[in-house]
Each structure stands twice: as C-alpha cells, then as structure tokens.
C-alpha atoms as a PDB file:
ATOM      1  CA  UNK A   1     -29.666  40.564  27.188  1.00  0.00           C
ATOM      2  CA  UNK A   2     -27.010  41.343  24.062  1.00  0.00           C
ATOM      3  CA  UNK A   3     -24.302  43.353  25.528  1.00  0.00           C
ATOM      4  CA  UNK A   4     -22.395  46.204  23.939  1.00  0.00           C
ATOM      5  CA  UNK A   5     -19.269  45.154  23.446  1.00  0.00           C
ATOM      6  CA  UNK A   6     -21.238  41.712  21.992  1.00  0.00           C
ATOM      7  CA  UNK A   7     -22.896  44.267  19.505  1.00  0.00           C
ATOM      8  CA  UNK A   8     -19.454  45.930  19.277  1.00  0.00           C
ATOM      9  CA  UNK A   9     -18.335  42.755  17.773  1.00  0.00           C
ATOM     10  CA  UNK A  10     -20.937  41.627  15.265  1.00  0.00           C
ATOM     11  CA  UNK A  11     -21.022  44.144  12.108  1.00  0.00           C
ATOM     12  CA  UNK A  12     -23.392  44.203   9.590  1.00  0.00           C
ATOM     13  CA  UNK A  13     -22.080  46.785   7.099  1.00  0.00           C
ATOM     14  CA  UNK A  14     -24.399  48.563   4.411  1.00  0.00           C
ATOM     15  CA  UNK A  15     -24.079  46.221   1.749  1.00  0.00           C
ATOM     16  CA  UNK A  16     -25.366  43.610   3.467  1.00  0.00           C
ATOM     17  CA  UNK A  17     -22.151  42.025   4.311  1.00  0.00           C
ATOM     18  CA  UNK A  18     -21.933  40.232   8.136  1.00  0.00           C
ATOM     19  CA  UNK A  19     -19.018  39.570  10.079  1.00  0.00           C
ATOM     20  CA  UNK A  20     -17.931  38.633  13.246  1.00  0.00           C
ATOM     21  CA  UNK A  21     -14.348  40.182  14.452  1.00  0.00           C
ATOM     22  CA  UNK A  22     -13.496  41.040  11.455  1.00  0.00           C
ATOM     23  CA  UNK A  23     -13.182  38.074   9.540  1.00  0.00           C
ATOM     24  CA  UNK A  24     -13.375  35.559  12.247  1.00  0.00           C
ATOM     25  CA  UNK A  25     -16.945  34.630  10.746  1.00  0.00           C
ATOM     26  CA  UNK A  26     -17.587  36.740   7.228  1.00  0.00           C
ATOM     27  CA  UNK A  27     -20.943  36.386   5.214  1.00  0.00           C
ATOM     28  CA  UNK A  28     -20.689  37.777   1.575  1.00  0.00           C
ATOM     29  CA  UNK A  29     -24.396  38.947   0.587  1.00  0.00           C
ATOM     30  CA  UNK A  30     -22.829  39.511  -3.376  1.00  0.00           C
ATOM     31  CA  UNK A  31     -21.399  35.873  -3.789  1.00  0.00           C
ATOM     32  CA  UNK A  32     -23.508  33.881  -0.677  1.00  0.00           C
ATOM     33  CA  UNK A  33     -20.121  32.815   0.810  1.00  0.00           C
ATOM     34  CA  UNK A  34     -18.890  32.480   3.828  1.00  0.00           C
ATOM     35  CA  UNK A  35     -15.726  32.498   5.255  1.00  0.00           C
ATOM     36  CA  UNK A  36     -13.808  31.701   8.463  1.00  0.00           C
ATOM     37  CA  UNK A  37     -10.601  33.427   8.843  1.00  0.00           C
ATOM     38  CA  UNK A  38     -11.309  35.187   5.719  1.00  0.00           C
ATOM     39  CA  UNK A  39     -13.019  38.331   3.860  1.00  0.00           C
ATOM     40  CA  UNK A  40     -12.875  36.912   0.466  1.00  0.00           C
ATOM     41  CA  UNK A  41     -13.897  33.133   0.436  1.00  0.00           C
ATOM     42  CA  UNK A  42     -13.619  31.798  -3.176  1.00  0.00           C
ATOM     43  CA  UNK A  43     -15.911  28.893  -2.117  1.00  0.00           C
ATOM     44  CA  UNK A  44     -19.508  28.241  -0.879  1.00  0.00           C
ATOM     45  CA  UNK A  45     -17.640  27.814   2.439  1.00  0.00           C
ATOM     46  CA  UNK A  46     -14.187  28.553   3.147  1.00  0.00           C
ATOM     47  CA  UNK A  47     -11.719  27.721   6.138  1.00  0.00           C
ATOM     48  CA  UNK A  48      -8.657  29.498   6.150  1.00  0.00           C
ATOM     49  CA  UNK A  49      -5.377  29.613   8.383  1.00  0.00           C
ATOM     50  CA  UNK A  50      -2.650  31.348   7.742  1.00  0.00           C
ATOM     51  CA  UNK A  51      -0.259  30.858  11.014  1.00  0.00           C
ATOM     52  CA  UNK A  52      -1.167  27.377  11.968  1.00  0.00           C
ATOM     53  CA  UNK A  53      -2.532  24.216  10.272  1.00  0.00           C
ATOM     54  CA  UNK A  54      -6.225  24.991   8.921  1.00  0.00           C
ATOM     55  CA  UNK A  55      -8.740  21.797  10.974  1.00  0.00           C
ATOM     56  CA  UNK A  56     -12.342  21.486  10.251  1.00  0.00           C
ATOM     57  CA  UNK A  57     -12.963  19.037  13.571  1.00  0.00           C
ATOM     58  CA  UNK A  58     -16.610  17.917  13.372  1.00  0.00           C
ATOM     59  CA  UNK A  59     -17.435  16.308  16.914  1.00  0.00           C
ATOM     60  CA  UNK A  60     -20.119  14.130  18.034  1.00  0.00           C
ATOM     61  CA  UNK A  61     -21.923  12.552  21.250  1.00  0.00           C
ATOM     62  CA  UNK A  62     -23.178   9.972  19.013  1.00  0.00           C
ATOM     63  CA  UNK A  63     -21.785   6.527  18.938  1.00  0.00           C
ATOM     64  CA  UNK A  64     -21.760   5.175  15.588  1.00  0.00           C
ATOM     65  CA  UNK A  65     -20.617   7.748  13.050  1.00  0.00           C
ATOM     66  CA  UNK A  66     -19.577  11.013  12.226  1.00  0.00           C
ATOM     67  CA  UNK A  67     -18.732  12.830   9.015  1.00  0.00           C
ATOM     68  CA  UNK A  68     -19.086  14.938   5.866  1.00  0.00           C
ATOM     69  CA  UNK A  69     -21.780  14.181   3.082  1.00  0.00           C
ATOM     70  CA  UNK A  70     -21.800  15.725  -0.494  1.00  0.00           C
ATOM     71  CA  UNK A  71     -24.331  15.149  -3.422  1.00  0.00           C
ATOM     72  CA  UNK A  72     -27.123  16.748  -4.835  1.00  0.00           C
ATOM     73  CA  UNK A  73     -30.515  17.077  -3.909  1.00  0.00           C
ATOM     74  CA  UNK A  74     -31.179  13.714  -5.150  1.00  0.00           C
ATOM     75  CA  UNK A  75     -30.939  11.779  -1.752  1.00  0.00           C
ATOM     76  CA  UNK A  76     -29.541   8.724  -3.693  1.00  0.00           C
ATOM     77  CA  UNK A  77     -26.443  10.429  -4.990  1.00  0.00           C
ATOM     78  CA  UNK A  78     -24.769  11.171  -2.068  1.00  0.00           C
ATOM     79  CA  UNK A  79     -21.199  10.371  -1.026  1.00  0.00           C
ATOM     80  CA  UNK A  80     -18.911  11.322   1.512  1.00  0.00           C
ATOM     81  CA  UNK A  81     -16.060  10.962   4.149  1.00  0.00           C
ATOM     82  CA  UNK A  82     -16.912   9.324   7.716  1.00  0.00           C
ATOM     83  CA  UNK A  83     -15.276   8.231  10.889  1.00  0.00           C
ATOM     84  CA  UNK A  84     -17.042   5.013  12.413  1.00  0.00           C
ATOM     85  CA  UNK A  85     -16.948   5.887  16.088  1.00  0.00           C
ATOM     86  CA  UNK A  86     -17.644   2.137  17.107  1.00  0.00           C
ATOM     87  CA  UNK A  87     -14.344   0.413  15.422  1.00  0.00           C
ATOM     88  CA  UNK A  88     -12.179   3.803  15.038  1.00  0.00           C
ATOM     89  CA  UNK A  89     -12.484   3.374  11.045  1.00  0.00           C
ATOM     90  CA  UNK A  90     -12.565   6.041   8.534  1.00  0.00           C
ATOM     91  CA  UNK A  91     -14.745   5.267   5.466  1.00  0.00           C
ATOM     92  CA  UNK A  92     -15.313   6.413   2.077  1.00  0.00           C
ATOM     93  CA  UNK A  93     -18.703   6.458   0.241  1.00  0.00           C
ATOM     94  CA  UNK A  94     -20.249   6.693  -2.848  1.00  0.00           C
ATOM     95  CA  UNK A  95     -23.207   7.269  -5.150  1.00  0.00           C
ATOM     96  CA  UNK A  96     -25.924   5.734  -2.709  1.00  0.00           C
ATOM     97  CA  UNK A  97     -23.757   6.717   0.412  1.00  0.00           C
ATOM     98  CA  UNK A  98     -22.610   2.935   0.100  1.00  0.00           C
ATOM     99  CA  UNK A  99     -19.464   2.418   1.583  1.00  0.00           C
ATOM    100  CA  UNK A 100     -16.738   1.820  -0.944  1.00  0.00           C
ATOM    101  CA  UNK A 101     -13.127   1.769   1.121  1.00  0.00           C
ATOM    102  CA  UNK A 102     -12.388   2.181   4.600  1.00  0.00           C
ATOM    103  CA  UNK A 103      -9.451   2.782   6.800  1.00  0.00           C
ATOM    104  CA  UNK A 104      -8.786   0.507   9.392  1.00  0.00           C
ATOM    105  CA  UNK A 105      -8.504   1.903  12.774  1.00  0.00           C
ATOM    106  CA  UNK A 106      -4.858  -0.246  12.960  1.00  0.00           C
ATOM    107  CA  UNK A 107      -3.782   0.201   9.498  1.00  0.00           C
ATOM    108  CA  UNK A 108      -4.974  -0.843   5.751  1.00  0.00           C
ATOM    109  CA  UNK A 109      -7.351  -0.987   3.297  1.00  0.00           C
ATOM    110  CA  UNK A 110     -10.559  -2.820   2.644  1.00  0.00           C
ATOM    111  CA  UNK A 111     -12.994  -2.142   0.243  1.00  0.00           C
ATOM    112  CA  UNK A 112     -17.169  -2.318  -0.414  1.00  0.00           C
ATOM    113  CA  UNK A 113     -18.307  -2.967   2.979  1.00  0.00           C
ATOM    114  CA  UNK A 114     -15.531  -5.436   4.050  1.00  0.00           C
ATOM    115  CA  UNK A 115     -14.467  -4.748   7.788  1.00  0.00           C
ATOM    116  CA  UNK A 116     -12.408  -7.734   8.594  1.00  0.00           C
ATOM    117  CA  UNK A 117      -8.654  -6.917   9.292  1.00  0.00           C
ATOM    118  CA  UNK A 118      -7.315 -10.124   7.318  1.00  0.00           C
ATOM    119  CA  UNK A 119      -8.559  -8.893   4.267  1.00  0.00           C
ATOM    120  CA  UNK A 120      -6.752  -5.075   4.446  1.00  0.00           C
ATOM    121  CA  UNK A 121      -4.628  -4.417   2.144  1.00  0.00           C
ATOM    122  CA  UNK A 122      -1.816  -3.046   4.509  1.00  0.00           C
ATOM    123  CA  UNK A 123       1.433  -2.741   2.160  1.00  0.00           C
ATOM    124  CA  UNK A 124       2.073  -1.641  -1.133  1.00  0.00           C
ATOM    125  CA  UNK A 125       5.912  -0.910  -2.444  1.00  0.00           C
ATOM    126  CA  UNK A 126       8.828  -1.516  -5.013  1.00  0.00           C
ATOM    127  CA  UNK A 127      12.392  -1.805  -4.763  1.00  0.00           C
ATOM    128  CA  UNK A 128      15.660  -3.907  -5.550  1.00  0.00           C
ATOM    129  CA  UNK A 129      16.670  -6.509  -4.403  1.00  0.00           C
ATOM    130  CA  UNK A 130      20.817  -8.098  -3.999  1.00  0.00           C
ATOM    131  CA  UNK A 131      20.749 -11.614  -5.302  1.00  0.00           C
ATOM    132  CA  UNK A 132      23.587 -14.069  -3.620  1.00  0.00           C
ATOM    133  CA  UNK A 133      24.495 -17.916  -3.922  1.00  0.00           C
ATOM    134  CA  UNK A 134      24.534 -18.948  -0.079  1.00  0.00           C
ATOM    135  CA  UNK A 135      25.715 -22.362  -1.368  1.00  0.00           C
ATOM    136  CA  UNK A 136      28.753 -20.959  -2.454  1.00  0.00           C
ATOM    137  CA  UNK A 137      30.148 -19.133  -5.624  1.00  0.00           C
ATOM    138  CA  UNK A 138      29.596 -14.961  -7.017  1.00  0.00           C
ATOM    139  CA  UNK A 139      26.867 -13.790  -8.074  1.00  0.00           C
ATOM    140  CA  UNK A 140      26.821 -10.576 -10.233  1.00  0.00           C
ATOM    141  CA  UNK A 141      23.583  -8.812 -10.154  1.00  0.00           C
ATOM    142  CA  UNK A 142      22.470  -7.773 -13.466  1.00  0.00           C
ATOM    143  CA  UNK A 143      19.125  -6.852 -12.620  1.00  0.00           C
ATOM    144  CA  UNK A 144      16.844  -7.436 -10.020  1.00  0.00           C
ATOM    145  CA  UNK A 145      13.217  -5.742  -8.602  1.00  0.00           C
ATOM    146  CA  UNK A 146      10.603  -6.555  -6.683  1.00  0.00           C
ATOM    147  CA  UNK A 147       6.669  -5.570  -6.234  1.00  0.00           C
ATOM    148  CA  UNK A 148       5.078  -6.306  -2.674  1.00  0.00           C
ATOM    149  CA  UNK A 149       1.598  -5.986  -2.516  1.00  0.00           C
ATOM    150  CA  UNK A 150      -0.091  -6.624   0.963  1.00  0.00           C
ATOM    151  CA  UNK A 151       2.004 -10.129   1.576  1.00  0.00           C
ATOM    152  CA  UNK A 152       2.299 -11.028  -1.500  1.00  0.00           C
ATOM    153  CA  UNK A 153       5.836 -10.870  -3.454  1.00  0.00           C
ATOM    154  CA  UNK A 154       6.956 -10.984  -6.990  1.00  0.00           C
ATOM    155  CA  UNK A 155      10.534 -10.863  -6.948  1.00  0.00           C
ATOM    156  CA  UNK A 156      12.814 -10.756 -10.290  1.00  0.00           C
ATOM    157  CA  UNK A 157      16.315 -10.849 -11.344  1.00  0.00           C
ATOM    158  CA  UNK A 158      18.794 -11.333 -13.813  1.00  0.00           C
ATOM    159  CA  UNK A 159      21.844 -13.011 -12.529  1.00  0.00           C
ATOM    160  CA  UNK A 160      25.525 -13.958 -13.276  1.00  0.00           C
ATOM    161  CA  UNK A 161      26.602 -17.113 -11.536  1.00  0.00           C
ATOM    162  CA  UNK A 162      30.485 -17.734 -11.183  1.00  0.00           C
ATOM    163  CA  UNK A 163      33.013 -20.293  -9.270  1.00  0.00           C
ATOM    164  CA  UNK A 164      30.118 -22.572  -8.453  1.00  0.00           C
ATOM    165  CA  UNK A 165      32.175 -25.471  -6.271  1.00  0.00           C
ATOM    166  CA  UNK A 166      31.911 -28.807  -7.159  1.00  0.00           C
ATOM    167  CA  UNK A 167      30.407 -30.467  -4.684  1.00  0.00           C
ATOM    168  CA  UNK A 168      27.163 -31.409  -3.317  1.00  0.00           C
ATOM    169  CA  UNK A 169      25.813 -28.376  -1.816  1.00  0.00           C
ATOM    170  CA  UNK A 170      22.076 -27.523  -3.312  1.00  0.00           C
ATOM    171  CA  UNK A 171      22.459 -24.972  -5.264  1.00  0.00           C
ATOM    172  CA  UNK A 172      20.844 -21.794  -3.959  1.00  0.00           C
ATOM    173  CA  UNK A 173      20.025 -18.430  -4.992  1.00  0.00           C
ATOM    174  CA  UNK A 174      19.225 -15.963  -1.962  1.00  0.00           C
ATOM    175  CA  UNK A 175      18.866 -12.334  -0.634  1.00  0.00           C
ATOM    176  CA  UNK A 176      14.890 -12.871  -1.401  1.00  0.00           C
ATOM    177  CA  UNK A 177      13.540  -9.729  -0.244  1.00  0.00           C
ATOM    178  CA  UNK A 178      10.916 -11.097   2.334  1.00  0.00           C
ATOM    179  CA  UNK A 179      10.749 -13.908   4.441  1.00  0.00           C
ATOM    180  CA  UNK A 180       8.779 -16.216   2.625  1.00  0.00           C
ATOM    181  CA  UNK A 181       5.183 -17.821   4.674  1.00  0.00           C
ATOM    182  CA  UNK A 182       6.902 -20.412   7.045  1.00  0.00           C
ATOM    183  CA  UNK A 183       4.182 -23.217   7.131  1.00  0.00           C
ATOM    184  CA  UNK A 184       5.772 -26.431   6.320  1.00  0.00           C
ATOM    185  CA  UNK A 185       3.511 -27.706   3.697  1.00  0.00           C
ATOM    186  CA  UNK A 186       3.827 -23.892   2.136  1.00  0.00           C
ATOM    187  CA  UNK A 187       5.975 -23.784  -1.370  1.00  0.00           C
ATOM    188  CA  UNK A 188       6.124 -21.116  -4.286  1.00  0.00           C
ATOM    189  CA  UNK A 189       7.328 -20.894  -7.553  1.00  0.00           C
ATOM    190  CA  UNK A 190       8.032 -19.109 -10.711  1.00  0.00           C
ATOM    191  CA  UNK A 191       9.533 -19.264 -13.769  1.00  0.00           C
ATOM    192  CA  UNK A 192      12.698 -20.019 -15.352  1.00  0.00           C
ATOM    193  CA  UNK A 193      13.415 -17.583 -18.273  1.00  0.00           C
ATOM    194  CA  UNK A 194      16.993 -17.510 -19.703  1.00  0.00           C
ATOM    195  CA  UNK A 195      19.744 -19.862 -18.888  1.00  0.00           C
ATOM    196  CA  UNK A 196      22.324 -18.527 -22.024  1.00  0.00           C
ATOM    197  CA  UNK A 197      24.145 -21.865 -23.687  1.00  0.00           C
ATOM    198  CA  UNK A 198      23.738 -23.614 -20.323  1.00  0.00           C
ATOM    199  CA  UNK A 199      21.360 -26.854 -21.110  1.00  0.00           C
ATOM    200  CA  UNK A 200      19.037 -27.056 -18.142  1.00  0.00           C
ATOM    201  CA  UNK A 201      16.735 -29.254 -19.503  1.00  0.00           C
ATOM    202  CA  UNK A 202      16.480 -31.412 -15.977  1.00  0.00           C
ATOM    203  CA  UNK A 203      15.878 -27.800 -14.214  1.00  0.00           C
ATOM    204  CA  UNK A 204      12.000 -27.208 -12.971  1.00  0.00           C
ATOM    205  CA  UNK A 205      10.657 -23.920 -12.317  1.00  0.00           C
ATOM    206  CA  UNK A 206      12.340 -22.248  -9.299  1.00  0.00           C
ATOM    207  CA  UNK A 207      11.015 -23.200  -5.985  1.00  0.00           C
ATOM    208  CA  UNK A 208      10.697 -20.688  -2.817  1.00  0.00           C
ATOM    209  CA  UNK A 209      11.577 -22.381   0.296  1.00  0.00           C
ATOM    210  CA  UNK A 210       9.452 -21.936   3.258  1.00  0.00           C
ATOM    211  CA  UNK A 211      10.204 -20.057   6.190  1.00  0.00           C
ATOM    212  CA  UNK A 212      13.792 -18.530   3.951  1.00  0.00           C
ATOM    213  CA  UNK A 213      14.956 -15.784   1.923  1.00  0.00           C
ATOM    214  CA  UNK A 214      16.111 -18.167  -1.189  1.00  0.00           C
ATOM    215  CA  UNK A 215      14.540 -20.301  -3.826  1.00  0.00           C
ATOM    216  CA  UNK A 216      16.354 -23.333  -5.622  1.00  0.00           C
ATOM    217  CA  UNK A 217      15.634 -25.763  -8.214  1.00  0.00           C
ATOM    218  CA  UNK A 218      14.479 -29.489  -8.054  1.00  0.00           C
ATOM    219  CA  UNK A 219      15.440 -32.263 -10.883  1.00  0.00           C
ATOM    220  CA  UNK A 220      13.360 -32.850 -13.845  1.00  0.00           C
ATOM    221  CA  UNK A 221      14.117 -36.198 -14.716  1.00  0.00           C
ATOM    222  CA  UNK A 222      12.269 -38.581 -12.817  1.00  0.00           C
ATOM    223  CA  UNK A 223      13.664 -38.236  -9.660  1.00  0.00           C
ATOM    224  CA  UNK A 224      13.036 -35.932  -6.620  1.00  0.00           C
ATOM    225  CA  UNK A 225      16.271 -34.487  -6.259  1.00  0.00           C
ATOM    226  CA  UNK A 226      16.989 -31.186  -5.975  1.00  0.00           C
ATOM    227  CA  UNK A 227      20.104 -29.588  -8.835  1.00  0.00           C
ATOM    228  CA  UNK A 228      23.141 -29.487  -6.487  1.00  0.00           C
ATOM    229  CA  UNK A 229      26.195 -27.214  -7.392  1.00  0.00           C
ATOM    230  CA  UNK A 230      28.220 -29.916  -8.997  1.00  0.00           C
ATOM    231  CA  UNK A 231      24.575 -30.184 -11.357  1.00  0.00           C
ATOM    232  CA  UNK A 232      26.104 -26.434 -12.546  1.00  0.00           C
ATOM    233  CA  UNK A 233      29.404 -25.774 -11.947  1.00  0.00           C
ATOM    234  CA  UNK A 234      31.755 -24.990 -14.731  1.00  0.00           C
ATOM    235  CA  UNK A 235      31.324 -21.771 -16.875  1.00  0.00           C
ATOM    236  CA  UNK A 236      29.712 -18.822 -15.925  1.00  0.00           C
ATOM    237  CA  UNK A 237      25.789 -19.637 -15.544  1.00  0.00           C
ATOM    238  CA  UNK A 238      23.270 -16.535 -16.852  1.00  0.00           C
ATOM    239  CA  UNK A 239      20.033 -17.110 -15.476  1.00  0.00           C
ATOM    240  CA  UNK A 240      16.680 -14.774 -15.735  1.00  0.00           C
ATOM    241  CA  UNK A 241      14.019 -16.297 -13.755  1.00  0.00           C
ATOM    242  CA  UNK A 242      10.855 -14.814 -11.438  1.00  0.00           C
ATOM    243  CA  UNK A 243       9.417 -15.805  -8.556  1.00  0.00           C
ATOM    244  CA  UNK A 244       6.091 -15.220  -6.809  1.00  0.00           C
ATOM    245  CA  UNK A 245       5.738 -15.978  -3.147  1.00  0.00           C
ATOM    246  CA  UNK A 246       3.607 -15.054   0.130  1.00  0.00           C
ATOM    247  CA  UNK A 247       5.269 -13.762   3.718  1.00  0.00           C
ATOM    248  CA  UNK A 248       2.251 -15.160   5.386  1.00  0.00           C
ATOM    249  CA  UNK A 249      -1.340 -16.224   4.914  1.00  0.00           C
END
C-alpha cells in the first residue's frame, strides 16, 4: 500500500516533469534527461554534488566484473571502463569491448589483454641528475637529465672534469640516478659524444657498472684495461656522453 507522505514525496507536475524530493531524482519530459541532485541536467544523465565529492558506485554480487559500457547500437562497437572483481584490476576497452589497458590491482600498466605484473609499466618520470668523480677530482655540471621509463634509464650529461690525480685510481663518473640491475654478468653502455681537444682515441663507449650508481671507461687498444685517472689527468677534460641502463630485469 503507497503511503501519503510516499505520495507526498513523488511529484509529477503538469508538464510532465517527475521528481522525487525535489531534485533528489528529476525526469525532464522536454529534453528526456534525468538528473540526480539536479533540476536542470545538461546530459542524458547527470550526477551532481555540490557539498561533497559527486560518486557513481556501481556494485555487484557477481564475481568476475563490473562496470560501465558505451557504444552504439551496433553490439560490436562498444567500449568501456571495468573493475575485474577476480584480480582487483581496472580495465579499459575498446571498439569490440576488447580490452586495451588495465590497471593493476598493485600498481602499473599493461596493455591488450596482458595481465602479468612483470610486464606493467609501473614508472614513468624526468629529472636531473648531479654528476661527481668518486675517483677523485671536480666535476662541474654543465648539463645533465634523465628519462626513467618502467626500469629502464637513459641518463645524460655534459661535464667539466678538473684536478684529476695522477695516480691509478679508475677513473669514474658517478651520482647515476638509479641503481643500476646488480646481476654480475649485467653491463650497459652508451655513447661517448664530445671530449673538446682531449684525444681519447683508446676510450670505448662508457660502461655502467652493475649493482652502482657510476659508469667508467675501458681501454681501446688491445688490452682489457680500464682508463685510470693518470690515463686523463692534466687539463680540464669536457666530456658529453649518454648512457642507457636497467635497475632490474
């Protein structure tokens, strides 16, 4: 039995407008909107909050997957936004309702359908980065940047290298960003761009050590040495070079 003060409550006013306490629920019979928390929805549907953050929570017994779908009538151009009840995940899909990027429940990205954790992409960010000589000597910092994507690094800089000591200490360049991957068998490089009136002909590409924060340089002239200080000192020693290196794998 519908009670008055239900009735009292539900209006349906003479131009065919509906609404529930006041604009709790509002149907607009001119524009075939609706609104919650509003009289004048500018949309099909329309969910507005004015003294508190505005949540459209859609809730489910089911145990696989909940969510909104958009698309035409043509069932094979669908999309839309769901939440993966099983795993916690939050996917994205597309055209054929396909999945095309999902959220892991722990953090990251994957993409087209892939749901393993390894393959997430789970960083993305810039910055600078404060070049030093561990091995002794100054280093002035010209320039330096860095892109990490996921664990992957690409780390630049344009360096002034001064009072190099003359002795055999391998000569280093360090402040690396990230911890580079710290399997033993694990080694990165890069290139070598500028070295100013410095002849560095015996230099190889710049080398990443495993495990550290600093790269150096090994011989180029038939040995397997590595260029020690004494290989450099003297003059101030300009040096552009890049490096590209992993944190782990």
């Amino acid at each position: 039995m519908t009670r008055a003060r239900d009735l009292a409550a539900f209006v349906s006013n003479a131009d065919g407008d509906i609404k529930f306490d006041t604009d709790t629920l509002f149907i607009d019979s001119s524009t075939n909107r609706v609104g919650i928390g509003t009289s004048t929805p500018d949309f099909k549907l329309e969910v507005e909050e004015t003294s508190a953050s505005a949540f459209i929570s859609v809730i489910s017994s089911n145990t696989t997957e909940t969510g909104v779908i958009f698309g035409d009538t043509d069932s094979n151009a669908r999309g839309g936004i769901v939440y993966d009840n099983s795993d916690n995940a939050l996917e994205f899909r597309t055209n054929d309702n396909s999945e095309r990027m999902r959220i892991l429940a722990g953090g990251g990205l994957t993409f087209n359908g892939d749901t393993a954790a390894a393959n997430a992409l789970d960083d993305y960010e810039t910055g600078t980065w404060t070049p030093t000589l561990p091995q002794g000597g100054s280093a002035t910092n010209n320039y330096s940047s860095y892109v990490k994507i996921g664990d992957l690094v690409t780390a630049a800089a344009y360096i002034s290298a001064s009072s190099i000591p003359n002795d055999n200490g391998q000569f280093q360049i360090g402040g690396l960003p990230f911890t580079a991957h710290s399997d033993s068998n694990y080694y990165a490089g890069g290139s070598l761009s500028y070295t100013d009136s410095f002849n560095s002909n015996n230099f190889t590409d710049p080398l990443v050590r495993n495990g550290g924060t600093f790269l150096y340089f090994h011989r180029n002239d038939g040995t397997s040495a590595a260029i020690n200080n004494n290989n450099i000192t003297g003059a101030t020693r300009y040096l552009i070079f890049q490096v590209t290196y992993h944190t782990q794998i």
